[in-house]
N, C-alpha and C. Protein backbone atom coordinates (compact mmCIF):
# COMPACT_ATOMS: atom_id res chain seq x y z
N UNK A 1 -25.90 56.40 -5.54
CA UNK A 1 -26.83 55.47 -4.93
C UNK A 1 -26.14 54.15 -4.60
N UNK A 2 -25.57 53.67 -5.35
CA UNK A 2 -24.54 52.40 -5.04
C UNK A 2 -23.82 52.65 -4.37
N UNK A 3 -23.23 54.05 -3.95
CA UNK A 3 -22.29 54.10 -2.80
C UNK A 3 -22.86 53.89 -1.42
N UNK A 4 -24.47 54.31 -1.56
CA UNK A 4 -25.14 54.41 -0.37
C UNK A 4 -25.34 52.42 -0.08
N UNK A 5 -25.82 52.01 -0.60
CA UNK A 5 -25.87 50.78 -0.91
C UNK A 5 -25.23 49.52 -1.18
N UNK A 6 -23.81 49.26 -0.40
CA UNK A 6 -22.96 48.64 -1.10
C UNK A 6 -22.87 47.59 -0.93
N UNK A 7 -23.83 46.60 -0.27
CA UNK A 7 -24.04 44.71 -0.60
C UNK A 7 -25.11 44.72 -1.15
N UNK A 8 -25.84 45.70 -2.23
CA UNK A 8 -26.89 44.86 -3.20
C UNK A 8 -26.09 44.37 -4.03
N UNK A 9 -25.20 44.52 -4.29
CA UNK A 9 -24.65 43.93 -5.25
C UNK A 9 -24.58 42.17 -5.14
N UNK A 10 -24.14 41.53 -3.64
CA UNK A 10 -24.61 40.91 -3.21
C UNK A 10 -26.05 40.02 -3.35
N UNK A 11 -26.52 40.64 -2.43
CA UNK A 11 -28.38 40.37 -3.46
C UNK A 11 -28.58 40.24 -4.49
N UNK A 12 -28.09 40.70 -5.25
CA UNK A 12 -28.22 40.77 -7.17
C UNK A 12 -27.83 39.19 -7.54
N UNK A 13 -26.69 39.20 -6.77
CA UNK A 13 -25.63 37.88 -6.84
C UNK A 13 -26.90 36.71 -6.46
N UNK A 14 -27.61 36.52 -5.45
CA UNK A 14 -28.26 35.49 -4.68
C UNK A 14 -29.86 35.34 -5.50
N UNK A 15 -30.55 37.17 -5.96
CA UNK A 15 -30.97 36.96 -6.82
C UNK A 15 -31.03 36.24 -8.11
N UNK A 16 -29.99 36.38 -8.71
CA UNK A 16 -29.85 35.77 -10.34
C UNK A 16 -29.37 34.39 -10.04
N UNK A 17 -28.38 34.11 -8.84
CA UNK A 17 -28.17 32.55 -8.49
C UNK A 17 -29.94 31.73 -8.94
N UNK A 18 -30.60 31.96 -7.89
CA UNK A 18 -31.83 31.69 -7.45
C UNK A 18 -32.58 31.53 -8.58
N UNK A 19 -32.73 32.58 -9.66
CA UNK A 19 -33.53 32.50 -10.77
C UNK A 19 -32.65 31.24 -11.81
N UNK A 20 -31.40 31.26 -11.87
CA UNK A 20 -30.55 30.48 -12.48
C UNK A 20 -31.10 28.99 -12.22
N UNK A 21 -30.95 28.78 -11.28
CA UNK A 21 -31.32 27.03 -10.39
C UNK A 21 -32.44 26.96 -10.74
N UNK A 22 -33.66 28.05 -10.42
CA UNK A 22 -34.88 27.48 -10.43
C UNK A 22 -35.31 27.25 -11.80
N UNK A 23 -34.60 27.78 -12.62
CA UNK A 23 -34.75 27.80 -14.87
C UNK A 23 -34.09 26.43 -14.39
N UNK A 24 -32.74 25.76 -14.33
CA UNK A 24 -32.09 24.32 -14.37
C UNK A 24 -33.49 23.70 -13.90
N UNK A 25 -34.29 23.74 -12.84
CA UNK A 25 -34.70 22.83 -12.11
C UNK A 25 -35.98 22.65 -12.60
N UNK A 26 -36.73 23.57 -13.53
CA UNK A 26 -37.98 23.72 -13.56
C UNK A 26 -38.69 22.61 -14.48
N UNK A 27 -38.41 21.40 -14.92
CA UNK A 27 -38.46 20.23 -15.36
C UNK A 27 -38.73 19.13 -13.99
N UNK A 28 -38.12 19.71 -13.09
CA UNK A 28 -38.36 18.61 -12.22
C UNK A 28 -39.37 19.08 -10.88
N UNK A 29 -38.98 20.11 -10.67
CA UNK A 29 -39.74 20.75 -9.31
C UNK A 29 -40.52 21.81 -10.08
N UNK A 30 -41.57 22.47 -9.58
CA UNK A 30 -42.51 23.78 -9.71
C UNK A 30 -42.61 24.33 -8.25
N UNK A 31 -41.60 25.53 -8.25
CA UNK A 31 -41.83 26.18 -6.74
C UNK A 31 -43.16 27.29 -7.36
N UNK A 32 -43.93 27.34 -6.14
CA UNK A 32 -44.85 28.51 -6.13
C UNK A 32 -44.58 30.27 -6.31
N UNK A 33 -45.17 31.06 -6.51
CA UNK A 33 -45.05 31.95 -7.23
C UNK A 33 -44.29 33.02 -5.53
N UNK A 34 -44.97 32.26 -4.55
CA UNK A 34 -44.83 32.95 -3.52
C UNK A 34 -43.58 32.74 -2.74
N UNK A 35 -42.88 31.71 -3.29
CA UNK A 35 -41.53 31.42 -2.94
C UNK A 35 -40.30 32.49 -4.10
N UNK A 36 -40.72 32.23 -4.64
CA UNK A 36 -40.30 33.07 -5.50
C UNK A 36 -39.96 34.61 -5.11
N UNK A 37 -41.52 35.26 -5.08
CA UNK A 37 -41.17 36.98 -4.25
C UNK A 37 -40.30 36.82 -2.91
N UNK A 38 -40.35 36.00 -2.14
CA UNK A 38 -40.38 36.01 -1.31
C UNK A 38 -38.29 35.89 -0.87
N UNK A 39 -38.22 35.12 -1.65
CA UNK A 39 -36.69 35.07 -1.70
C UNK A 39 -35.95 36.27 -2.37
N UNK A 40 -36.89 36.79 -3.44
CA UNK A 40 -35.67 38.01 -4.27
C UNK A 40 -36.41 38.98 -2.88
N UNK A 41 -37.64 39.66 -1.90
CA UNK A 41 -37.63 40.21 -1.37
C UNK A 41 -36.73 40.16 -0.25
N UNK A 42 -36.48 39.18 0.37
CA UNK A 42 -35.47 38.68 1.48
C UNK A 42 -34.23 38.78 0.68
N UNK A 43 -33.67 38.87 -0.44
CA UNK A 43 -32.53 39.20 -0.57
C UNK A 43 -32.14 40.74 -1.00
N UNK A 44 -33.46 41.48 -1.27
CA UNK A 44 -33.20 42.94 -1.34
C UNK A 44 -33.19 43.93 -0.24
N UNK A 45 -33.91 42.89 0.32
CA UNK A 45 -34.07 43.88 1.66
C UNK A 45 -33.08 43.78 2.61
N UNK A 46 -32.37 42.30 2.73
CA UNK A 46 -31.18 41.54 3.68
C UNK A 46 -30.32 42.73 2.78
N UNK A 47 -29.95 43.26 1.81
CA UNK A 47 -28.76 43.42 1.28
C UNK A 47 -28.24 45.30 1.78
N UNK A 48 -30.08 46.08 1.96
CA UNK A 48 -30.12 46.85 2.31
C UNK A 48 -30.01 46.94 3.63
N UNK A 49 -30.85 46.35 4.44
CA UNK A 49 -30.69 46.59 5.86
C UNK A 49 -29.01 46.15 6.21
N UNK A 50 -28.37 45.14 5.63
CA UNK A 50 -26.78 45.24 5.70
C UNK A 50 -25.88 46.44 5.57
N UNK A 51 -26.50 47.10 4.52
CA UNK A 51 -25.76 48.85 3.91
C UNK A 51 -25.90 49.38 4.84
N UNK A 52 -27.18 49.56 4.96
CA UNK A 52 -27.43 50.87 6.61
C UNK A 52 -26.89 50.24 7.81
N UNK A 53 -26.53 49.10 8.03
CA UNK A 53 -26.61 49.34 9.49
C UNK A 53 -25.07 48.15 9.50
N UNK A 54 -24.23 48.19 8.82
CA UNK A 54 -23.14 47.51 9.07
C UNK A 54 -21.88 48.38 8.31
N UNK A 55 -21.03 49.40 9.34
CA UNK A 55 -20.38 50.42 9.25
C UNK A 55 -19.26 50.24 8.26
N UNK A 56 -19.29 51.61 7.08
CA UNK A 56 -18.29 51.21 6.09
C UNK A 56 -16.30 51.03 7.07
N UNK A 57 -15.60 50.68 6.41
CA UNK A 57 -14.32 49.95 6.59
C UNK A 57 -14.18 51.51 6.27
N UNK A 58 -13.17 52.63 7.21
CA UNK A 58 -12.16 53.50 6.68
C UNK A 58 -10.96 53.29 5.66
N UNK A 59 -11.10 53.98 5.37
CA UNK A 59 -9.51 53.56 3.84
C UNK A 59 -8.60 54.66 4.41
N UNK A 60 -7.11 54.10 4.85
CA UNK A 60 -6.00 54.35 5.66
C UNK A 60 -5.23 54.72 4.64
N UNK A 61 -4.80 55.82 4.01
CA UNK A 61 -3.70 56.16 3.58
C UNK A 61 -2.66 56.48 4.24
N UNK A 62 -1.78 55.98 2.94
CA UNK A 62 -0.23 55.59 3.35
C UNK A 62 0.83 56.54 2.52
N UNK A 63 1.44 57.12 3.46
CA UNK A 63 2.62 57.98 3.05
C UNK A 63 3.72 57.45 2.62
N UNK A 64 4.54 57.23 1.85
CA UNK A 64 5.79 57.07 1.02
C UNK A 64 6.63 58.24 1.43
């Protein structure tokens, strides 16, 4: 499945950033609940529609 999938990993990254900042910040700002879905959805879905539709790199082996 991760092979099929290979910039969620990515997303995961922008995910946990995101949750990280908003725990630092949550003393000073209160984002809404809807900002919230809304960013880990835009980063799961950005990470997938990237997999499918942005062609893997061939791996060129090299003879010695």
């Amino acid at each position: 499945m991760l092979e099929k999938f290979r910039y969620i990993n990515y997303s995961l990254v922008i995910i946990l950033a995101f949750v990280g900042l908003k725990m630092l910040a949550s003393h000073y700002i209160h984002l809404p609940e809807w900002v919230s879905l809304t960013v880990i959805s835009v980063a799961l879905v950005g990470g997938v529609i990237a997999s499918l539709t942005i062609p893997e790199k061939e791996k060129v082996e090299t003879e010695l």
